[in-house]
PDB file of N, CA and C in Angstrom:
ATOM      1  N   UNK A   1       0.822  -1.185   0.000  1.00  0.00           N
ATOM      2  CA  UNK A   1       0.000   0.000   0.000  1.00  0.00           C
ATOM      3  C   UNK A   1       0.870   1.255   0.000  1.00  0.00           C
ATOM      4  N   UNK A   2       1.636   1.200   0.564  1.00  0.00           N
ATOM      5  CA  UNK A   2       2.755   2.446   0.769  1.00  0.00           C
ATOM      6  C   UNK A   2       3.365   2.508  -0.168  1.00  0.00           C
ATOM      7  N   UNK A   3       3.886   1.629  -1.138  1.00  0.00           N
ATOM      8  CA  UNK A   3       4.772   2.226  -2.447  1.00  0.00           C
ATOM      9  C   UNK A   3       3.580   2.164  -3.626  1.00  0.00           C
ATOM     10  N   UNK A   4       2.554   1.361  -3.644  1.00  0.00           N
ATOM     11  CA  UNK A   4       2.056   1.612  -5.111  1.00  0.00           C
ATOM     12  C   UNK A   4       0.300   2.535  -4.515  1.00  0.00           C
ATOM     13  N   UNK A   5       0.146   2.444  -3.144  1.00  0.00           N
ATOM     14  CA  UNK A   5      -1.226   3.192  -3.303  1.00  0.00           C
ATOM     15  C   UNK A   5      -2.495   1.993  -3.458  1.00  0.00           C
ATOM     16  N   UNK A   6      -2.081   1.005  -4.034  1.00  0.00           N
ATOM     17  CA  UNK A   6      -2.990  -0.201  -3.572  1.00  0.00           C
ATOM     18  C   UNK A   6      -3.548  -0.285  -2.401  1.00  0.00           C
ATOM     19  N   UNK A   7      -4.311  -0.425  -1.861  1.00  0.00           N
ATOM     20  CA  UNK A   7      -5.153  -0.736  -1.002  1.00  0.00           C
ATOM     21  C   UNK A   7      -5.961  -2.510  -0.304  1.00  0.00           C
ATOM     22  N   UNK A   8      -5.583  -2.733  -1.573  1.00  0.00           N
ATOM     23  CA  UNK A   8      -6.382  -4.430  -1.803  1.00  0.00           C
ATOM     24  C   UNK A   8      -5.759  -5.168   0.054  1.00  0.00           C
ATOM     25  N   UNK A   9      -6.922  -5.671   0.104  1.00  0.00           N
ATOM     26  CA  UNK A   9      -7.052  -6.484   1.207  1.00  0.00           C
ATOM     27  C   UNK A   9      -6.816  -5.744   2.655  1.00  0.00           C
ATOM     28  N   UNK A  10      -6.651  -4.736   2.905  1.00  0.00           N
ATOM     29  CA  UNK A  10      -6.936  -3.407   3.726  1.00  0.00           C
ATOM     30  C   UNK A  10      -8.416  -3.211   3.828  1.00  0.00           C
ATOM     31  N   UNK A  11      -8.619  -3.106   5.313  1.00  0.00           N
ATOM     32  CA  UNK A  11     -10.178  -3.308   5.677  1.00  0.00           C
ATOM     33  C   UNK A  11     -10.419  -1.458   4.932  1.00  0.00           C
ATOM     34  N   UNK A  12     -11.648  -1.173   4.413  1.00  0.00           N
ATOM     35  CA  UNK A  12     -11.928   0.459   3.945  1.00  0.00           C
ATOM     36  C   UNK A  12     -11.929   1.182   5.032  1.00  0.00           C
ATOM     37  N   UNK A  13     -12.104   0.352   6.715  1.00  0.00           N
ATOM     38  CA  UNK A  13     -12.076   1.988   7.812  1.00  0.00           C
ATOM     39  C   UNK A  13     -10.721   1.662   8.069  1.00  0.00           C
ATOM     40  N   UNK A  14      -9.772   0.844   7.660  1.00  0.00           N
ATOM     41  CA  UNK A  14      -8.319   1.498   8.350  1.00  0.00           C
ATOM     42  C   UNK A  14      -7.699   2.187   7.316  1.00  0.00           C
ATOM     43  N   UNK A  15      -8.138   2.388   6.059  1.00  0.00           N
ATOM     44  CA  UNK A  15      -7.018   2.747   4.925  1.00  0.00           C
ATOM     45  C   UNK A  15      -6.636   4.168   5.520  1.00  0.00           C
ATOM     46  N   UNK A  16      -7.522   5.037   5.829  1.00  0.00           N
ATOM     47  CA  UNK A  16      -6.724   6.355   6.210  1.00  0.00           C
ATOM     48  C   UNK A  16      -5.865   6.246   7.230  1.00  0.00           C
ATOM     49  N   UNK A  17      -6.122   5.755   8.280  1.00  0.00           N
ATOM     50  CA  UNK A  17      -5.562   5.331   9.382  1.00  0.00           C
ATOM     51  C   UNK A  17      -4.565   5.085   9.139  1.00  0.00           C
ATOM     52  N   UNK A  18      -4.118   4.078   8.138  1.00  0.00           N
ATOM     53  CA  UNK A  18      -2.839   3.478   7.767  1.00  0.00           C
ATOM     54  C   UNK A  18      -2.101   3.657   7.201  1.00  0.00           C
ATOM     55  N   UNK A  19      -2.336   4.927   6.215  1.00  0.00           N
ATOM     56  CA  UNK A  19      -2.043   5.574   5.897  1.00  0.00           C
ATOM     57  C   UNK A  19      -0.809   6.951   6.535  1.00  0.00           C
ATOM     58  N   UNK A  20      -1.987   7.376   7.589  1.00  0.00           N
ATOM     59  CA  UNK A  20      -1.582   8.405   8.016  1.00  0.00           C
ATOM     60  C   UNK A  20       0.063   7.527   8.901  1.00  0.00           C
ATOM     61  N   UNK A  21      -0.432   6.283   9.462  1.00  0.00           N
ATOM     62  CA  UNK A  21       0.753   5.433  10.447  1.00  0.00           C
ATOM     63  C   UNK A  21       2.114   5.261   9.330  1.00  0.00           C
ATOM     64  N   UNK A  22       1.848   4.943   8.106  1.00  0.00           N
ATOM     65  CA  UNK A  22       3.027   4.797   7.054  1.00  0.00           C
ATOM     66  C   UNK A  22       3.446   5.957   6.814  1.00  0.00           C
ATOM     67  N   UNK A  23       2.701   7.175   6.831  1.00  0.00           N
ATOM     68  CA  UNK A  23       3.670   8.368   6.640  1.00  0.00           C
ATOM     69  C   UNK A  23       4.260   9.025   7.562  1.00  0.00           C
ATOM     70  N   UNK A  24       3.609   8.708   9.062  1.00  0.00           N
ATOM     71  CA  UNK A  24       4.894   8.887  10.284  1.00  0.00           C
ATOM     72  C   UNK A  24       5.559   8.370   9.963  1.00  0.00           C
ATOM     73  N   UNK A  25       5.349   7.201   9.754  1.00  0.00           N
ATOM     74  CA  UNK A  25       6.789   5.863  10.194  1.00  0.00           C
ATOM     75  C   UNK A  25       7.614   6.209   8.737  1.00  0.00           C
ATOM     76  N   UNK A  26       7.157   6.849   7.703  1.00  0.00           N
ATOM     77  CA  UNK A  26       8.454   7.528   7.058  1.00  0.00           C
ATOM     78  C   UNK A  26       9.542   8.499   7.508  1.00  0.00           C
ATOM     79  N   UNK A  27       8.704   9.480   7.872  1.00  0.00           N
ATOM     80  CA  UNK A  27       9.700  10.678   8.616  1.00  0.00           C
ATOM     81  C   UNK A  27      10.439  10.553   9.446  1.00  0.00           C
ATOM     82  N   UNK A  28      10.041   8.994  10.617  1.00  0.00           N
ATOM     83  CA  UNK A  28      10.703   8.737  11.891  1.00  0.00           C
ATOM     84  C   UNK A  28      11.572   8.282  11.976  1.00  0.00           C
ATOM     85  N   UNK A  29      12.627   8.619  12.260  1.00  0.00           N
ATOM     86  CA  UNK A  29      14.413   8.475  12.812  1.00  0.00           C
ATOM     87  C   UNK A  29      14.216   7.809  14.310  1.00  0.00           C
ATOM     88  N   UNK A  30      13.566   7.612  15.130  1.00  0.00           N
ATOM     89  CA  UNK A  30      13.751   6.865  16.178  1.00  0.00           C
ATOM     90  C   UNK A  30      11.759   6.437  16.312  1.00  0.00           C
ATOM     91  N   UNK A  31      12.252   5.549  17.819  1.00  0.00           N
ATOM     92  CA  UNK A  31      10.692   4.563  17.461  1.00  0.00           C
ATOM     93  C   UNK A  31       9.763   5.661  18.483  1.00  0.00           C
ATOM     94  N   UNK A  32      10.327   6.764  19.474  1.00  0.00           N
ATOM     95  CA  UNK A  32       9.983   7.949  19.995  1.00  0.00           C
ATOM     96  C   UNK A  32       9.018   8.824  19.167  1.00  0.00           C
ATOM     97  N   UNK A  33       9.437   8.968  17.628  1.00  0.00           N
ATOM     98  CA  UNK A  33       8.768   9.581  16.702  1.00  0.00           C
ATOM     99  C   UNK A  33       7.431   9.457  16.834  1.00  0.00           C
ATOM    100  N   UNK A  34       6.955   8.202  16.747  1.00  0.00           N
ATOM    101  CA  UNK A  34       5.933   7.558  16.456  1.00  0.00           C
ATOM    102  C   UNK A  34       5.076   7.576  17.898  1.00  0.00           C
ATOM    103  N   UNK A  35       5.274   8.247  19.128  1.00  0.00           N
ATOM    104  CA  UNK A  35       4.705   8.579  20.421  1.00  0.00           C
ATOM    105  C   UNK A  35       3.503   9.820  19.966  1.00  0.00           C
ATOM    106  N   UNK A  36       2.982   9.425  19.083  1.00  0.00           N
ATOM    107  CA  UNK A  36       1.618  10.529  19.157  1.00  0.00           C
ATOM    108  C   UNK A  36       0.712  10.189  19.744  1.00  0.00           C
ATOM    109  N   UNK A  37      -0.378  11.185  19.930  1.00  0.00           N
ATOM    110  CA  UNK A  37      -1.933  10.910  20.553  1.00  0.00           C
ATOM    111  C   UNK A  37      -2.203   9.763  19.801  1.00  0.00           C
ATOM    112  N   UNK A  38      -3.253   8.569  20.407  1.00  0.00           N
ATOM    113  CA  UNK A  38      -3.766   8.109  20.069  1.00  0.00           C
ATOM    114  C   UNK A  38      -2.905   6.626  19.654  1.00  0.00           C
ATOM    115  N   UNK A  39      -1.778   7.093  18.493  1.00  0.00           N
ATOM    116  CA  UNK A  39      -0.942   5.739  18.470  1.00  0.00           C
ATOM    117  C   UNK A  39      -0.636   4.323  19.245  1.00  0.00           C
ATOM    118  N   UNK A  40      -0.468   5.005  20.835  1.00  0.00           N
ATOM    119  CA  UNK A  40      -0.655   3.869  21.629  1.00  0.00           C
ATOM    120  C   UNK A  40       0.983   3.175  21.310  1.00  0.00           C
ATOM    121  N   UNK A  41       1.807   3.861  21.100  1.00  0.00           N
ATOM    122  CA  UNK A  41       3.452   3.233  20.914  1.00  0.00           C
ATOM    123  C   UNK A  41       3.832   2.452  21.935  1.00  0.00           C
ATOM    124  N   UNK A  42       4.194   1.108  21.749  1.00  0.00           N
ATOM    125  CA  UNK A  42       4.949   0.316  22.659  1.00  0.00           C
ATOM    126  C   UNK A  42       5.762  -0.701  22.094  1.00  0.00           C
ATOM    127  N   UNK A  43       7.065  -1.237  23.126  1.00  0.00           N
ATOM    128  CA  UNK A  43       7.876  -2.246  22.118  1.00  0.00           C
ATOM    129  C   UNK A  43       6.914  -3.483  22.540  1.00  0.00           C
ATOM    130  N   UNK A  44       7.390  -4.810  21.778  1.00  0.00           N
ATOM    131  CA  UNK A  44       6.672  -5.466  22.003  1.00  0.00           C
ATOM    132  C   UNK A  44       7.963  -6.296  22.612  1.00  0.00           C
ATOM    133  N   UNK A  45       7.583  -7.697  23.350  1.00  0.00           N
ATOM    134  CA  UNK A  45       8.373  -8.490  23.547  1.00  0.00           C
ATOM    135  C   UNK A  45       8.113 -10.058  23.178  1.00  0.00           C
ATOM    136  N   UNK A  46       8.857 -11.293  23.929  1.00  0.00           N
ATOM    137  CA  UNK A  46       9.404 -12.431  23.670  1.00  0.00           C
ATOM    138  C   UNK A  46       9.818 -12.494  21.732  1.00  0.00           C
ATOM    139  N   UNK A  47       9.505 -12.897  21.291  1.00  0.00           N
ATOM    140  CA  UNK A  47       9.573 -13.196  20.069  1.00  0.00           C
ATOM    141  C   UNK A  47       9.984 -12.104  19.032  1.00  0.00           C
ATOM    142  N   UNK A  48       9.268 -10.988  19.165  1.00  0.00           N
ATOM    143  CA  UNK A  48       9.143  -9.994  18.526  1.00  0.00           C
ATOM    144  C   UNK A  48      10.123  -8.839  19.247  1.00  0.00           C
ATOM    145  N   UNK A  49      10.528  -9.050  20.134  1.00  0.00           N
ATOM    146  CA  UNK A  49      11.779  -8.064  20.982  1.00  0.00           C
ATOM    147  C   UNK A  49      12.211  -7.205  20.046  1.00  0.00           C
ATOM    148  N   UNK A  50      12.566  -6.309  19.964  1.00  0.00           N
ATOM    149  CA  UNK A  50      13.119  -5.385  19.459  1.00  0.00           C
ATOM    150  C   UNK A  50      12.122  -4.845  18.153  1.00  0.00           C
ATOM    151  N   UNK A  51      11.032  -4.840  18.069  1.00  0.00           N
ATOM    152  CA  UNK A  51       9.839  -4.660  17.307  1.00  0.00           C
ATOM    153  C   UNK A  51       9.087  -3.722  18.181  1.00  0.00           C
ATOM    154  N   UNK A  52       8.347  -2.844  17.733  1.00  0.00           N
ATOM    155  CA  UNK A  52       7.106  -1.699  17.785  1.00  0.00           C
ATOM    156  C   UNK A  52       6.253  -1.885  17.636  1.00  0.00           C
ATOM    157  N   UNK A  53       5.086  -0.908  18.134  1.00  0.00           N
ATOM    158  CA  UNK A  53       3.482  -1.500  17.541  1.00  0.00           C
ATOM    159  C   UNK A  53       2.832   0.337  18.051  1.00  0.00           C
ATOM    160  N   UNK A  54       2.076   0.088  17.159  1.00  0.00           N
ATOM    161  CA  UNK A  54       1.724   1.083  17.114  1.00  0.00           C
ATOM    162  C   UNK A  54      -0.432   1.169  16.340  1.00  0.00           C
ATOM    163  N   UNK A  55      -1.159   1.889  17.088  1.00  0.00           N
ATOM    164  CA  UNK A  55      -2.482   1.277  16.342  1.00  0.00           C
ATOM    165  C   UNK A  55      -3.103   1.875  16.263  1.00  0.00           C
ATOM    166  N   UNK A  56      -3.780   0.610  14.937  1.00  0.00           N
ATOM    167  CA  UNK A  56      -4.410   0.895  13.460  1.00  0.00           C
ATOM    168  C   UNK A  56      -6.122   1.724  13.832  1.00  0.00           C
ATOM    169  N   UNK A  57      -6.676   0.357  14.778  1.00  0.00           N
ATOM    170  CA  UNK A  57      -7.970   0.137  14.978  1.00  0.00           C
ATOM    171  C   UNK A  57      -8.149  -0.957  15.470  1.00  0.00           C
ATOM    172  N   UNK A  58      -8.988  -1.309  16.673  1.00  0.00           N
ATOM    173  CA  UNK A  58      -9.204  -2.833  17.298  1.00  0.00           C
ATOM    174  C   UNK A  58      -8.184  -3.283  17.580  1.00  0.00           C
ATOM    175  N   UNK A  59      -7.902  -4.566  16.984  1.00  0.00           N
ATOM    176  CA  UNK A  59      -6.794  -5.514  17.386  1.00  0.00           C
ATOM    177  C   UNK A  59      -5.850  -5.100  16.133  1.00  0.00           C
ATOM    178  N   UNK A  60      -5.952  -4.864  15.640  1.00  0.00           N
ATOM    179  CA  UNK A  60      -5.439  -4.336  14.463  1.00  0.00           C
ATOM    180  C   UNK A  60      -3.953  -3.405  14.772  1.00  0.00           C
ATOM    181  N   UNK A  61      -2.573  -3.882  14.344  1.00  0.00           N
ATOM    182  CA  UNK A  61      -1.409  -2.552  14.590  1.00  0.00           C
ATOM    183  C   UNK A  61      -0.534  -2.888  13.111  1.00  0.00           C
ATOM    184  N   UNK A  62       0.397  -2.011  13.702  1.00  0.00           N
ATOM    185  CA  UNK A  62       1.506  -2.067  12.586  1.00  0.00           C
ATOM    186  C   UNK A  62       2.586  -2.353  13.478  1.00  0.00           C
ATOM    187  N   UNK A  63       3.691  -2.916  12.930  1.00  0.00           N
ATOM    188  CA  UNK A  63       4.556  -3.251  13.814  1.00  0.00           C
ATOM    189  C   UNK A  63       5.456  -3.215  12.855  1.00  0.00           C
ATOM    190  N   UNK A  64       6.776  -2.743  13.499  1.00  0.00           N
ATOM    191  CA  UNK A  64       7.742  -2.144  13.088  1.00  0.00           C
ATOM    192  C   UNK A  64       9.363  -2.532  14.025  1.00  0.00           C
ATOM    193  N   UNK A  65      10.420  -2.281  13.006  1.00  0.00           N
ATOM    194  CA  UNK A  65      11.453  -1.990  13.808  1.00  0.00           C
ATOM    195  C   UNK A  65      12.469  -0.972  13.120  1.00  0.00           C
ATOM    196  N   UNK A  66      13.312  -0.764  13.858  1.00  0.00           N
ATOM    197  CA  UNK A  66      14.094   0.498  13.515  1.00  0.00           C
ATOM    198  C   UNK A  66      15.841  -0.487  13.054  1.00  0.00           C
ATOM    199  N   UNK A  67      16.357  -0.406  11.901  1.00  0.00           N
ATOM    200  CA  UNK A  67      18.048  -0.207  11.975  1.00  0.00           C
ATOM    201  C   UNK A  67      18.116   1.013  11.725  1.00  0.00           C
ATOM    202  N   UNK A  68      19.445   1.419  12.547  1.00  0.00           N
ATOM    203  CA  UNK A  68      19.835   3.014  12.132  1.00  0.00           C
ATOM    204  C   UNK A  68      18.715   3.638  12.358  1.00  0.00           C
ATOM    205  N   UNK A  69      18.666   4.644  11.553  1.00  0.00           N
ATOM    206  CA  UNK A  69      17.212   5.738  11.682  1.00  0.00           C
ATOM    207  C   UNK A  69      16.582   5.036  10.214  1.00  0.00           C
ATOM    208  N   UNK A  70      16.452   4.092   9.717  1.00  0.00           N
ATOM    209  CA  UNK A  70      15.480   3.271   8.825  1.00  0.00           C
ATOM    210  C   UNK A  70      14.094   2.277   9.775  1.00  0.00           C
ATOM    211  N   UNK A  71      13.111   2.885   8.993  1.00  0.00           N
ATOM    212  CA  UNK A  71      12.123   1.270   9.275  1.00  0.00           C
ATOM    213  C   UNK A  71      12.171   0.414   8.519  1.00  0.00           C
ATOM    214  N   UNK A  72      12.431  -0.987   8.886  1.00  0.00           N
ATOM    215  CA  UNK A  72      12.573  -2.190   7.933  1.00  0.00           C
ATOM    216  C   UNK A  72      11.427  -3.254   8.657  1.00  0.00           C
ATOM    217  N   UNK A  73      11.162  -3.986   8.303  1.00  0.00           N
ATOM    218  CA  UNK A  73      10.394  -5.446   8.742  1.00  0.00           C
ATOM    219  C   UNK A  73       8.962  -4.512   9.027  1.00  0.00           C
ATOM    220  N   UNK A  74       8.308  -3.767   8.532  1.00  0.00           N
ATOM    221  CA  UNK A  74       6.923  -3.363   9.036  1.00  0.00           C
ATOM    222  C   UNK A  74       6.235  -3.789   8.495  1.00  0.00           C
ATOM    223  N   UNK A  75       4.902  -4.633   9.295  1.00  0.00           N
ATOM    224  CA  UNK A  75       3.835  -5.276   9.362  1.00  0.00           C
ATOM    225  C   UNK A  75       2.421  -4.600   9.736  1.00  0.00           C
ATOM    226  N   UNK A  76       1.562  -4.919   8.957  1.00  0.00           N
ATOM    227  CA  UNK A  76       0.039  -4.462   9.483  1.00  0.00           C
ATOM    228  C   UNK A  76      -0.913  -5.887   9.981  1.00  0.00           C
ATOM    229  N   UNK A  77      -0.902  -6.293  11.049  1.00  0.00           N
ATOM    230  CA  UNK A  77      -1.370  -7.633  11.188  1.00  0.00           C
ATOM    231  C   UNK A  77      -2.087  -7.144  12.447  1.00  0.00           C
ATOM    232  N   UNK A  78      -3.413  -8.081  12.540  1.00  0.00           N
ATOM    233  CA  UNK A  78      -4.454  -8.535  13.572  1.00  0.00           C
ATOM    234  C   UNK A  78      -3.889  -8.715  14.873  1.00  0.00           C
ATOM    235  N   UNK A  79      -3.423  -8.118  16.025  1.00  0.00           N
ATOM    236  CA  UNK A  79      -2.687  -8.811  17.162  1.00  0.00           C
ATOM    237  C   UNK A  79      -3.158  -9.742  17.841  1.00  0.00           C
ATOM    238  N   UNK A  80      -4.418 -10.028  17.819  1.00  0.00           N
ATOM    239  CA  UNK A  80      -4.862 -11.518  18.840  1.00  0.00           C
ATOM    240  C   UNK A  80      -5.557 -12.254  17.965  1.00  0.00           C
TER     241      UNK A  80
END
């Protein structure tokens, strides 16, 4: 969704939402960035350690991690 604008298989009430979360998580140089209202920023742990989450709607987040000031490995998945 973030490089071509596709949408496919994105529920229609998170597309803005998810939107708006992919174009923080562009600008953001640390996982602090991403501490806005509402976001709900936290790391996650066991498995996912060193991973972010940050949310969409419902159970619904994006999850993320940081090398350097890059996001790499980001996910939009169902959390429970």
């Amino acid at each position: 969704m973030y490089l071509t604008g596709n949408a496919k298989g994105v529920g229609a009430d998170h597309v803005a939402r998810l939107r708006r979360v992919l174009f923080a998580l562009d600008i953001a140089k640390v996982a602090d960035d991403m501490d806005e209202p509402g976001m709900r920023l936290h790391p996650l742990k066991g498995e996912l350690s060193g991973f972010w989450s940050v949310s969409v709607s419902g159970n619904w987040r994006v999850i993320f991690r940081f090398i350097g000031t890059d996001v790499e490995l980001c996910d939009y998945l169902d959390y429970h």
